[in-house]
C-alpha atoms as a PDB file:
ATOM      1  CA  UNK A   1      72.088 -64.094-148.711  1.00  0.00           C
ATOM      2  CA  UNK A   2      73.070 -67.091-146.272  1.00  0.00           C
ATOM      3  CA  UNK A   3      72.332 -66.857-142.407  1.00  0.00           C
ATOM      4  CA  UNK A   4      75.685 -66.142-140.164  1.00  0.00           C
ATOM      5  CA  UNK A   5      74.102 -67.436-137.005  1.00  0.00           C
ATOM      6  CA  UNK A   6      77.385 -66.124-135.129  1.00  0.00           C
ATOM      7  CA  UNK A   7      76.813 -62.219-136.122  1.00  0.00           C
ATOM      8  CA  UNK A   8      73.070 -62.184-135.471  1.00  0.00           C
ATOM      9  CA  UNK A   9      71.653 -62.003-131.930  1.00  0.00           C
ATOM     10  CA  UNK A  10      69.195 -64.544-131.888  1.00  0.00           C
ATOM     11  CA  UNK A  11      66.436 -62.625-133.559  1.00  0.00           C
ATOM     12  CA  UNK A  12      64.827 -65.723-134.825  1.00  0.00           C
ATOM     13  CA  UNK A  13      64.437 -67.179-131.329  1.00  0.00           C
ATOM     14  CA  UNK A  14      63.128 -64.087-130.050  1.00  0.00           C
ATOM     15  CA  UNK A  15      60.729 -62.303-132.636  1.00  0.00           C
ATOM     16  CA  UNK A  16      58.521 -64.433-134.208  1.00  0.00           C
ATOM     17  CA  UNK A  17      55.834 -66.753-132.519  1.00  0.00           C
ATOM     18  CA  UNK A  18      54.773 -70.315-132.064  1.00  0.00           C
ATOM     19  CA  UNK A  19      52.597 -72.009-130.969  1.00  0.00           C
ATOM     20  CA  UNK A  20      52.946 -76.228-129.767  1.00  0.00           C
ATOM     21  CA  UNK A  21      52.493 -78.756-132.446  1.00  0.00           C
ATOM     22  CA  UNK A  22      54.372 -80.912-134.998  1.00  0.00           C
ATOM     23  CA  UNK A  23      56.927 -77.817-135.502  1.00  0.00           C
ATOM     24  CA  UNK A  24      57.358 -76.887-131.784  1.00  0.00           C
ATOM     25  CA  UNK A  25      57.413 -78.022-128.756  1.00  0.00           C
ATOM     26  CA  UNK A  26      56.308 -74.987-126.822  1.00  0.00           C
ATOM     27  CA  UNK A  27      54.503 -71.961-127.169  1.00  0.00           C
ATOM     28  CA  UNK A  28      56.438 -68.891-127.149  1.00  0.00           C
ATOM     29  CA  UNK A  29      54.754 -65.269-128.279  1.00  0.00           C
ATOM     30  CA  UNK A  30      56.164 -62.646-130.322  1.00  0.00           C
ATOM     31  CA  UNK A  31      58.990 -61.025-128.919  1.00  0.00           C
ATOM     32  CA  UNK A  32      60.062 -63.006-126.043  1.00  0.00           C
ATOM     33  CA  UNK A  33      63.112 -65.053-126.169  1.00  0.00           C
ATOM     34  CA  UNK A  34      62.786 -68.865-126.930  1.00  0.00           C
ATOM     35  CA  UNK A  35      64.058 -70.796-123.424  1.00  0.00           C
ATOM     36  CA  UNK A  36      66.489 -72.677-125.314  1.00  0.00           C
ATOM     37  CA  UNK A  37      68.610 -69.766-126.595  1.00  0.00           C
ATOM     38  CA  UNK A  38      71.998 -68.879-124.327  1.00  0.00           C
ATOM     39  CA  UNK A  39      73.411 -65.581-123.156  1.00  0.00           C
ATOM     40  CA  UNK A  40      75.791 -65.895-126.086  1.00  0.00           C
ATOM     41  CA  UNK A  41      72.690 -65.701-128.568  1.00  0.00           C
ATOM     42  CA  UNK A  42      73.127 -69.073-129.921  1.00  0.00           C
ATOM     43  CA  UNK A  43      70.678 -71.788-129.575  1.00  0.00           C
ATOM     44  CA  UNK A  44      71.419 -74.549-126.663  1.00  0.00           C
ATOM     45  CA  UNK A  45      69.611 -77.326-128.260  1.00  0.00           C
ATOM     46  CA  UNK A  46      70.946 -76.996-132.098  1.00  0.00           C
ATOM     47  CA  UNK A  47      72.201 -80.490-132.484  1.00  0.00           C
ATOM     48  CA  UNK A  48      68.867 -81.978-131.551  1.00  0.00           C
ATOM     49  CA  UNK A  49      66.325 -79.588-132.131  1.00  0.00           C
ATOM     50  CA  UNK A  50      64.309 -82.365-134.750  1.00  0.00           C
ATOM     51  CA  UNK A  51      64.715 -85.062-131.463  1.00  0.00           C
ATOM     52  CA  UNK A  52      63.448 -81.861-129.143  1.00  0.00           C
ATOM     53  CA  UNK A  53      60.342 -81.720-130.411  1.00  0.00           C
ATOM     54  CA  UNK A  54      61.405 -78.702-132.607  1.00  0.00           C
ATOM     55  CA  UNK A  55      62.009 -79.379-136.680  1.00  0.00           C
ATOM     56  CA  UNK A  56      60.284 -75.631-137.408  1.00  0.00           C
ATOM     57  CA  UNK A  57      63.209 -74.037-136.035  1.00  0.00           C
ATOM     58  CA  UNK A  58      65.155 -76.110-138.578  1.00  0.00           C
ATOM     59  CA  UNK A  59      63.511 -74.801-141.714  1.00  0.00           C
ATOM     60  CA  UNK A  60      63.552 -71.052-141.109  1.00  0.00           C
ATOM     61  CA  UNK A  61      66.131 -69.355-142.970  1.00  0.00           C
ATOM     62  CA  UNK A  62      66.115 -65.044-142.585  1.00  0.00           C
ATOM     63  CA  UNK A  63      68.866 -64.994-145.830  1.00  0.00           C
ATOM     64  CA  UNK A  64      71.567 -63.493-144.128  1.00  0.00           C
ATOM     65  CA  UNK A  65      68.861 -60.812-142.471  1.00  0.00           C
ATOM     66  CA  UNK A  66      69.592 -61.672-138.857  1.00  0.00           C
ATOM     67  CA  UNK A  67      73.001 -60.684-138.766  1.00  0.00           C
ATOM     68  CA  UNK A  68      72.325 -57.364-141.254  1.00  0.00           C
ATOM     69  CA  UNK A  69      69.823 -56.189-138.830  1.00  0.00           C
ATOM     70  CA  UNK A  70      72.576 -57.057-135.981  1.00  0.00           C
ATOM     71  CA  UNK A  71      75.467 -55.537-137.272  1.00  0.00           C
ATOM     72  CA  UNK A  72      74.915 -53.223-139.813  1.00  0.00           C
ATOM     73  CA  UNK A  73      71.267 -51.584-138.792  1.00  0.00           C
ATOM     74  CA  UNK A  74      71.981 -51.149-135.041  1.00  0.00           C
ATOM     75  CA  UNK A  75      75.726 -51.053-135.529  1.00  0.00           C
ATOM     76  CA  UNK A  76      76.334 -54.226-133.183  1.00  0.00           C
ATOM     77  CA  UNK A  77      73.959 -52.974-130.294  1.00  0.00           C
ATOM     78  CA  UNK A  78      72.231 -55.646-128.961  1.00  0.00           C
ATOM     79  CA  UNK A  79      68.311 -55.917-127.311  1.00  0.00           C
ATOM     80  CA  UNK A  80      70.104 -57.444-124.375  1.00  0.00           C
ATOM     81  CA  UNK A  81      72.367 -54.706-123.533  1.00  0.00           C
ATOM     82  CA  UNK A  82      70.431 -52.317-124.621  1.00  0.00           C
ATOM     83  CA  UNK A  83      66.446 -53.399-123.641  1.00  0.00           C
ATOM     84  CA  UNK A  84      64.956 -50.259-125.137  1.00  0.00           C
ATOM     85  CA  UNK A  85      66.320 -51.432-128.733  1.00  0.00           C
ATOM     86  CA  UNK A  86      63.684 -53.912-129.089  1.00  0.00           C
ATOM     87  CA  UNK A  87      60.652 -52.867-129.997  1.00  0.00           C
ATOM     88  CA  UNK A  88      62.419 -51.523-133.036  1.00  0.00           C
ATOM     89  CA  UNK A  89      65.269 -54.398-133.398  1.00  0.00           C
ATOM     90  CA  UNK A  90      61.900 -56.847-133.570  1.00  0.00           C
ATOM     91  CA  UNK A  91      60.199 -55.110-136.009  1.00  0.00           C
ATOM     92  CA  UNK A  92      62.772 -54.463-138.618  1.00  0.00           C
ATOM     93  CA  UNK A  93      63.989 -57.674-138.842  1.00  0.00           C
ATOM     94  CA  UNK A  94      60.714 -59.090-140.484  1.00  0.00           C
ATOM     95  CA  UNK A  95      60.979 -56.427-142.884  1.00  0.00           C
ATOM     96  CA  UNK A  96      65.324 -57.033-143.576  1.00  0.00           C
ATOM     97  CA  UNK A  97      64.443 -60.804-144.196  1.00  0.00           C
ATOM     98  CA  UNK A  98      61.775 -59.580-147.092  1.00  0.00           C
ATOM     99  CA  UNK A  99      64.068 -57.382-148.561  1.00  0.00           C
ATOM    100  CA  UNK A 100      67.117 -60.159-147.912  1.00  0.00           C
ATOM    101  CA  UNK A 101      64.678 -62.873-149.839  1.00  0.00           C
ATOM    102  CA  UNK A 102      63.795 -60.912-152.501  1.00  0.00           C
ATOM    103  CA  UNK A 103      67.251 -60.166-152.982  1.00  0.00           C
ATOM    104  CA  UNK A 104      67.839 -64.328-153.433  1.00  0.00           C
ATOM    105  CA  UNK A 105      65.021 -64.530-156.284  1.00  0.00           C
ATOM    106  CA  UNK A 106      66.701 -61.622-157.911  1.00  0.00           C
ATOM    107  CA  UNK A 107      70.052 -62.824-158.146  1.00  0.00           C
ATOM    108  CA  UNK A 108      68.919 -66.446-159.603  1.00  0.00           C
ATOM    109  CA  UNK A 109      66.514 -64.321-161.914  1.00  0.00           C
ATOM    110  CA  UNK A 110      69.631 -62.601-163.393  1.00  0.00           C
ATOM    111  CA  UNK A 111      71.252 -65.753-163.629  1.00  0.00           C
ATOM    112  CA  UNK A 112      68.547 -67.054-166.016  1.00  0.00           C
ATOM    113  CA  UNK A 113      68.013 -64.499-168.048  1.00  0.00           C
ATOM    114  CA  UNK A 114      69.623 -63.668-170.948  1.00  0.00           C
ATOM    115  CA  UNK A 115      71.118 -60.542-171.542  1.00  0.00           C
ATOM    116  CA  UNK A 116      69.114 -57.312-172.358  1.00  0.00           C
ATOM    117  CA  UNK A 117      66.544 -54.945-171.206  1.00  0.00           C
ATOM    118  CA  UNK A 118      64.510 -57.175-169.149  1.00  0.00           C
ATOM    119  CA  UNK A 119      68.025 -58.620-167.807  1.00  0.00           C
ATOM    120  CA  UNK A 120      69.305 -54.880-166.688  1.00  0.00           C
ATOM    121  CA  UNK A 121      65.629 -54.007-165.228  1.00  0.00           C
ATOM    122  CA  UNK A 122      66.115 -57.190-162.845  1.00  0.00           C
ATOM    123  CA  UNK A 123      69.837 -55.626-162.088  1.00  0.00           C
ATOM    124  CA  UNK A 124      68.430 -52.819-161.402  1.00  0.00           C
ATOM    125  CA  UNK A 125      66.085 -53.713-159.275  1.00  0.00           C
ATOM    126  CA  UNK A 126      68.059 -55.706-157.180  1.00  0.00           C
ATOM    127  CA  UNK A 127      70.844 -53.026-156.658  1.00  0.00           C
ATOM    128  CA  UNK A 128      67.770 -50.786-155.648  1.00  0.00           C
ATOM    129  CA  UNK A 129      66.700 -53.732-153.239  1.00  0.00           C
ATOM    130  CA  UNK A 130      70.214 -54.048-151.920  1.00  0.00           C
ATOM    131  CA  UNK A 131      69.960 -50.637-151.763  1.00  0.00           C
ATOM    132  CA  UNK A 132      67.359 -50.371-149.167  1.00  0.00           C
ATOM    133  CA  UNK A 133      68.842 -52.651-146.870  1.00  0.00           C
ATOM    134  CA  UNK A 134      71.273 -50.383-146.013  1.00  0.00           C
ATOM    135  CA  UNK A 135      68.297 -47.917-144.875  1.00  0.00           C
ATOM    136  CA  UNK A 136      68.332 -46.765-141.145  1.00  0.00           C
ATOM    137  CA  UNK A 137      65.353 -48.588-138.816  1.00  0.00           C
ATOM    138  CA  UNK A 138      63.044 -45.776-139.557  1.00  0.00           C
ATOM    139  CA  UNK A 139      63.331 -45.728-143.211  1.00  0.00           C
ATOM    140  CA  UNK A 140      62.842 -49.677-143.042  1.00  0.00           C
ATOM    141  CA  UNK A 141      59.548 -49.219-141.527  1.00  0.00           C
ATOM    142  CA  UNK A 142      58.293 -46.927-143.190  1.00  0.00           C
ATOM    143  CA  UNK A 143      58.514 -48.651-146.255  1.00  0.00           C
ATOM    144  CA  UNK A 144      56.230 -50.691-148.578  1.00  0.00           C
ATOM    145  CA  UNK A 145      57.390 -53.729-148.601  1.00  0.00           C
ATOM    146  CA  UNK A 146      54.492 -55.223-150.016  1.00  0.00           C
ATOM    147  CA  UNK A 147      54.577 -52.736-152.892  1.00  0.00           C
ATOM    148  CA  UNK A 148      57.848 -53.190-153.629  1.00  0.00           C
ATOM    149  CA  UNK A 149      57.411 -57.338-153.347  1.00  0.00           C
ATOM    150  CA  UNK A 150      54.416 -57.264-155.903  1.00  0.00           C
ATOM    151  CA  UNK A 151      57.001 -55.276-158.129  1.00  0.00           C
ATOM    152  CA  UNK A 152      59.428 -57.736-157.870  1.00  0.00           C
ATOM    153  CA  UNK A 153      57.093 -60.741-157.878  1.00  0.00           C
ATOM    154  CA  UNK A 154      56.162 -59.965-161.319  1.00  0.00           C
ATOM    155  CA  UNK A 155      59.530 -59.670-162.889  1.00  0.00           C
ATOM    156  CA  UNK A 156      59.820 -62.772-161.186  1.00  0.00           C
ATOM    157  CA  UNK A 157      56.845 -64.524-162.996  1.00  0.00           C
ATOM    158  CA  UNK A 158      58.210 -62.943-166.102  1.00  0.00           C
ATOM    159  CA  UNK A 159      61.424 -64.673-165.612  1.00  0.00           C
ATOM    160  CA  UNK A 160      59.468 -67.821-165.094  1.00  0.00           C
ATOM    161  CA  UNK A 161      57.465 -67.911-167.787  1.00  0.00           C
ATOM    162  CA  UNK A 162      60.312 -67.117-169.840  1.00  0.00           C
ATOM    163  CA  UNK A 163      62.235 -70.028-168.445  1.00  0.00           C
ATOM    164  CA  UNK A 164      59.733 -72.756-168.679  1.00  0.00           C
ATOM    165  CA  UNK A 165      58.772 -71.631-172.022  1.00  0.00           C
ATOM    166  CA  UNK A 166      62.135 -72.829-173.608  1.00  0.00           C
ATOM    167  CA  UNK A 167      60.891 -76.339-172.006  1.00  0.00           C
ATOM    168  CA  UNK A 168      57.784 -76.031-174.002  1.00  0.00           C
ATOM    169  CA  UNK A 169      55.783 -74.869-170.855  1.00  0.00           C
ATOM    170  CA  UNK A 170      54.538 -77.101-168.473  1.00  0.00           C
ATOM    171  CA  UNK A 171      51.365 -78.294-166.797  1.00  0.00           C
ATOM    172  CA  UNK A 172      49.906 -74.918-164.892  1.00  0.00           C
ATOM    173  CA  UNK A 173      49.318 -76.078-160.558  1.00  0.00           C
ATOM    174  CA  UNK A 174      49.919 -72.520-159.300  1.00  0.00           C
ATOM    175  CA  UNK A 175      47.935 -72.421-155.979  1.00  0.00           C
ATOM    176  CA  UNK A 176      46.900 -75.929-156.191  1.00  0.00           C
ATOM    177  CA  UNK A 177      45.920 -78.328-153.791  1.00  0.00           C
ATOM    178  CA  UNK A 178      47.742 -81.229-153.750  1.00  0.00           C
ATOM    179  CA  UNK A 179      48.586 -82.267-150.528  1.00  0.00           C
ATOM    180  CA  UNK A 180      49.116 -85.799-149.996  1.00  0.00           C
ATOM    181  CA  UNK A 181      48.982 -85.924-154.234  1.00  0.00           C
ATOM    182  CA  UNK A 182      50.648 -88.949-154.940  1.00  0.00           C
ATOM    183  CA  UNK A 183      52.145 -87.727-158.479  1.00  0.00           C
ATOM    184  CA  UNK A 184      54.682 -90.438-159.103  1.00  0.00           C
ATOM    185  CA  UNK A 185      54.905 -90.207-163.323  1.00  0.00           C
ATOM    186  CA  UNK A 186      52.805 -87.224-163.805  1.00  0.00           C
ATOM    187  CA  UNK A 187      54.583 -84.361-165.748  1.00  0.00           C
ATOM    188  CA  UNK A 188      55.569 -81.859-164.015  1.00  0.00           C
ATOM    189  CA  UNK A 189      58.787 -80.909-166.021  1.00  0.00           C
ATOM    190  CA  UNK A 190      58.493 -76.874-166.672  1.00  0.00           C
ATOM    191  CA  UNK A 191      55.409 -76.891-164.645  1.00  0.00           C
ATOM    192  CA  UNK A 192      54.146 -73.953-162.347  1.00  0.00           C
ATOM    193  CA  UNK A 193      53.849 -75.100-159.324  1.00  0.00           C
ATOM    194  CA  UNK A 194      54.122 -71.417-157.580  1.00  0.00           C
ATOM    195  CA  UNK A 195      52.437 -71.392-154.070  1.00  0.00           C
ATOM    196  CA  UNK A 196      51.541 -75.016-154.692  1.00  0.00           C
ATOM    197  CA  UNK A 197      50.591 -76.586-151.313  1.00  0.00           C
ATOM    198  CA  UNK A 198      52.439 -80.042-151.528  1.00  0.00           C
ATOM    199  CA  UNK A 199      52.288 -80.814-148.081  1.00  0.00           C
ATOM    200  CA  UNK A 200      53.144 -84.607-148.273  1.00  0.00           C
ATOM    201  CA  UNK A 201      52.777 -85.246-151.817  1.00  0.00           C
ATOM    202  CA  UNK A 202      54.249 -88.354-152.998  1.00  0.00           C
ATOM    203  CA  UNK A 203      56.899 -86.677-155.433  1.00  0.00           C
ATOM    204  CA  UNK A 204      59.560 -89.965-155.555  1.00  0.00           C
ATOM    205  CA  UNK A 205      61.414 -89.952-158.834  1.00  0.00           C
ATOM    206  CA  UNK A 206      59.034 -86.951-160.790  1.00  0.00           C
ATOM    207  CA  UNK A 207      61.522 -84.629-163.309  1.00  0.00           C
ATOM    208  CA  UNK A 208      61.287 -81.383-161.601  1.00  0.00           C
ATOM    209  CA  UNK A 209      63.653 -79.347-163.755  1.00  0.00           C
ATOM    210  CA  UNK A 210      62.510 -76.169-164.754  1.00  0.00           C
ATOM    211  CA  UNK A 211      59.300 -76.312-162.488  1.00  0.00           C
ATOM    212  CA  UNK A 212      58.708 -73.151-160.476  1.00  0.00           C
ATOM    213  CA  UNK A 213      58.466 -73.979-157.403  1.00  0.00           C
ATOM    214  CA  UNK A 214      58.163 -70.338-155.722  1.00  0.00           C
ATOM    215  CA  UNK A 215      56.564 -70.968-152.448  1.00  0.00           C
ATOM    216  CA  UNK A 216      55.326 -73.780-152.543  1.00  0.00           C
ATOM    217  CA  UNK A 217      54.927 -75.715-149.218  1.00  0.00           C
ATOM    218  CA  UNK A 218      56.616 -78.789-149.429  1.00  0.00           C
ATOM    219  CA  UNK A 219      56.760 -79.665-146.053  1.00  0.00           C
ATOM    220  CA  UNK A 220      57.018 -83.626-145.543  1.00  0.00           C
ATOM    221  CA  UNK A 221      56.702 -84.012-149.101  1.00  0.00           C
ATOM    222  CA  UNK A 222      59.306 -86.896-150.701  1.00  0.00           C
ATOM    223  CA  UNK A 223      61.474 -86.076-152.874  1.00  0.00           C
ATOM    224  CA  UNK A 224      63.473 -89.263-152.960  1.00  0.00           C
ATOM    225  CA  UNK A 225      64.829 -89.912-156.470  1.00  0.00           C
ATOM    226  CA  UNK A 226      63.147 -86.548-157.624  1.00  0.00           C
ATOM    227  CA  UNK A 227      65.252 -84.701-159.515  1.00  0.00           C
ATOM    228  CA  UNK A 228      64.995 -80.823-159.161  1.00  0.00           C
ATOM    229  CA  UNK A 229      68.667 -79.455-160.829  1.00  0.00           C
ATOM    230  CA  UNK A 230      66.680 -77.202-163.174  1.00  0.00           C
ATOM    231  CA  UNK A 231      64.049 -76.277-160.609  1.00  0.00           C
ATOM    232  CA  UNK A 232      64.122 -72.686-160.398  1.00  0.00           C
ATOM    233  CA  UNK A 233      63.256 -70.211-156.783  1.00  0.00           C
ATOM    234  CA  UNK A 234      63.512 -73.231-154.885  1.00  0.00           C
ATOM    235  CA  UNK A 235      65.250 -72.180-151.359  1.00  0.00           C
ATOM    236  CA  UNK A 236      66.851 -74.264-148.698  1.00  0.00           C
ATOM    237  CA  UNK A 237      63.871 -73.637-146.501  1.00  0.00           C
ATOM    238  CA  UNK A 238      61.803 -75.868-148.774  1.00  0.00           C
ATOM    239  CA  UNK A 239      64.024 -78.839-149.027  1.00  0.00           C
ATOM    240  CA  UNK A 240      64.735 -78.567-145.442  1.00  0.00           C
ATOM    241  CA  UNK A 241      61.491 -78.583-144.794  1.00  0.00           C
ATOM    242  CA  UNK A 242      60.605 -82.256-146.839  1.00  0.00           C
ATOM    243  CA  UNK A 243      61.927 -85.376-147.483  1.00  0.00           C
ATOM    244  CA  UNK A 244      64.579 -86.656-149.677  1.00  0.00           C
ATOM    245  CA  UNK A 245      67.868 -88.918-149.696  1.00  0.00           C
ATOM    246  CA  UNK A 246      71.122 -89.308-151.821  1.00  0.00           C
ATOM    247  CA  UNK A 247      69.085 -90.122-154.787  1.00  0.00           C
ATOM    248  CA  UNK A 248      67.405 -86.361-154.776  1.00  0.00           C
ATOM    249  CA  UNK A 249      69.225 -84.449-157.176  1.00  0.00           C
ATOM    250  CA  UNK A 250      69.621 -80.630-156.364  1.00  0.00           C
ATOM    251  CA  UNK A 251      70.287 -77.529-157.851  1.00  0.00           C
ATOM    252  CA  UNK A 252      74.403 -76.287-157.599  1.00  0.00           C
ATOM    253  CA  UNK A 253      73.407 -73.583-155.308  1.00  0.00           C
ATOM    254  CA  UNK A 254      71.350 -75.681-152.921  1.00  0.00           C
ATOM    255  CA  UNK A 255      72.615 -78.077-149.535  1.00  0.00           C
ATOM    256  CA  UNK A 256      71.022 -81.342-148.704  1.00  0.00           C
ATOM    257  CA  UNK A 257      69.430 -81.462-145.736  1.00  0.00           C
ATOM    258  CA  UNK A 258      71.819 -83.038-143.020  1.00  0.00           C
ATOM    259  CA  UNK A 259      68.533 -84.868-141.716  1.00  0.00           C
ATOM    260  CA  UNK A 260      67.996 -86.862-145.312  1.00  0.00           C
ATOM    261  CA  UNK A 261      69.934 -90.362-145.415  1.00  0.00           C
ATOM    262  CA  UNK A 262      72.942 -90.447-146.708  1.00  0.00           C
ATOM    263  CA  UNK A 263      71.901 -93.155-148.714  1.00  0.00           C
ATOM    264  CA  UNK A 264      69.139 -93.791-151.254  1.00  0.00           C
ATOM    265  CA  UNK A 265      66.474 -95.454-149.447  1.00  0.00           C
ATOM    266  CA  UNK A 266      64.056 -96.928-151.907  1.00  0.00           C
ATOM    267  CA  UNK A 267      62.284 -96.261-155.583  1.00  0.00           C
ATOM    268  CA  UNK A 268      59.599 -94.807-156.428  1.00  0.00           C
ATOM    269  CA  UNK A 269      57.538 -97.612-156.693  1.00  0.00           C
ATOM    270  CA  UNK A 270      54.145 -97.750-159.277  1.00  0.00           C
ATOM    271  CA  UNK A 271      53.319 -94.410-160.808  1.00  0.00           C
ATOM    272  CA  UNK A 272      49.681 -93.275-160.242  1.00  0.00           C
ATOM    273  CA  UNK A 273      47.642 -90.762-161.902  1.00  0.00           C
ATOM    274  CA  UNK A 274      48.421 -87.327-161.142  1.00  0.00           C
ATOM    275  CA  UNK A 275      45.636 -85.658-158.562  1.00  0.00           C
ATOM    276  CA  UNK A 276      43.846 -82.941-159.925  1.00  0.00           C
ATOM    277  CA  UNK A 277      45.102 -79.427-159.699  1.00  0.00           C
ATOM    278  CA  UNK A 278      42.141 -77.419-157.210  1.00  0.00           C
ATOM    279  CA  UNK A 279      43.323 -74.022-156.325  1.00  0.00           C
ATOM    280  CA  UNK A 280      43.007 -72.486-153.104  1.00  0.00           C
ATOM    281  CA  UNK A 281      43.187 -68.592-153.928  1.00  0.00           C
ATOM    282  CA  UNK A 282      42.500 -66.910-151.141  1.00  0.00           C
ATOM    283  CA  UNK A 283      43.259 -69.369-148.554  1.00  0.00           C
ATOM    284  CA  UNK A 284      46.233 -68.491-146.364  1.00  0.00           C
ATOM    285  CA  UNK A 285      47.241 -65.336-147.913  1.00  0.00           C
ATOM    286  CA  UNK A 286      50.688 -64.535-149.762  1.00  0.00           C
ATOM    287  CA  UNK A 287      49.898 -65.866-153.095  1.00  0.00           C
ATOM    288  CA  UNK A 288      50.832 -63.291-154.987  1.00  0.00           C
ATOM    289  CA  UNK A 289      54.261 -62.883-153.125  1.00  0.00           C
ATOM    290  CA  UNK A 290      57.168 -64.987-153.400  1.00  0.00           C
ATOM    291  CA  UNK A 291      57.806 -67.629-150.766  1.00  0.00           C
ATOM    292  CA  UNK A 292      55.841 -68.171-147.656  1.00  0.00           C
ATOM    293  CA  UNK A 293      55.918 -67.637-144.125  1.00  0.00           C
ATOM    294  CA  UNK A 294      56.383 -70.845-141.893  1.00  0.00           C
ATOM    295  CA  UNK A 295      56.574 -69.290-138.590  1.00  0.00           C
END
């Protein structure tokens, strides 16, 4: 479930839009192809797209949809080539990456499960998910995604709960609002921080093993000296998208960020009381769903 920029044909610098601000430099609508990406389908500006004005682009990941939609869906026909593909191309691909992240919860849900009935449902599930991926651009739009994401969303929690429970639970911030929380020294080992908005937070040093961190938006949020080996559906996209340095421990199946120092690059300083958890239900949609949209 890992992006092969090389087999896909640009699709996310063509199909989603943005609009200028401290993600993107420009506006560009749905659909039409971002200025900076070639003929070849690669992106001109890669190397510097943080310097450019553009870190968004940095923190999407599709899991490994662009180039399924690319080479397996339209069988390596391209929208440039072939202009009448688009339409379509565009609006399976949104569907391919839900199906492609769901796909990423389910195998780390496996993973943590021990084995039995609730073990072969998630199996199951996931080889029906894989499953539909392989459907033809009709059958992927005519499906319900969101159905079939509430489905596995709740397996999911299950997992979760199941998980954090052998930690002795945790403190409960699902939907909270904490951005700009400093939470140096609160507790937040085995807590629930699913669809947490984080934006910010002061997280230096705080044990996040076993914490869900589903969706939560942890953009700018530091994570120097944090240590998150346990944390479980955490995706690239999320660290990419904060702050951390070689004192941020990670989980095996996770990259640091090449923009986080190579170096540790200071403690965590005095620990403060812990904000308090307000939720935000309601408030930018998706909280019932796995991850979050960015773009």
């Amino acid at each position: 479930m890992r992006a092969d920029c090389a087999r896909c044909f640009g699709l996310c610098c063509v199909v989603p839009a943005f609009a200028a601000s401290a993600d993107f430099a420009i506006d560009k609508p749905a659909g039409r192809a971002c200025p900076h990406l070639r003929d070849d389908f690669r992106c001109g500006i890669h190397a510097t797209l943080r310097d450019r004005g553009f870190p968004g682009c940095t923190v999407f990941d599709c899991f490994g949809a662009g180039q399924q939609v690319s080479q397996v869906t339209f069988g390596g026909r391209n929208w440039r080539a072939e202009p009448r593909l688009a339409p379509q191309m565009f609006a399976v691909f949104p569907v391919m990456r839900d199906l492609h992240e769901l796909l990423w919860y389910l195998t780390e849900a496996i993973a943590l499960h021990p084995p039995g009935p609730r073990a072969d449902e998630l199996r199951a599930v996931q080889n029906q998910t894989a499953r539909l991926t392989q459907a033809t651009p009709d059958a992927l739009l005519a499906l319900d995604v969101a159905g079939h994401r509430r489905y596995v969303n709740d397996l999911l929690r299950q997992t979760s709960e199941l998980v954090r429970s052998g930690l002795g639970g945790g403190a409960e911030y699902r939907g909270a609002d904490l951005i700009g929380a400093d939470l140096r020294g609160a507790d937040l080992r085995g807590a629930s921080l699913r669809g947490a908005y984080l934006i910010g937070a002061d997280l230096r040093g705080v044990d996040l093993r076993g914490a869900d961190l589903t969706g939560a938006d942890l953009r700018g949020a530091d994570l120097r000296g944090a240590d998150l080996t346990g944390a479980i559906f955490l995706v690239q996209a999320q660290l990419d998208a904060a702050r951390g340095d070689a004192s941020t421990r990670l989980p095996p199946a996770l990259s640091r960020p090449v923009h986080w120092p190579a170096s540790a690059s200071g403690g965590p300083g005095p620990a403060r009381p812990p904000a308090p958890s307000r939720s935000r239900s309601g408030s930018r949609g998706g909280r019932g769903r796995p991850g979050r949209r960015r773009r």
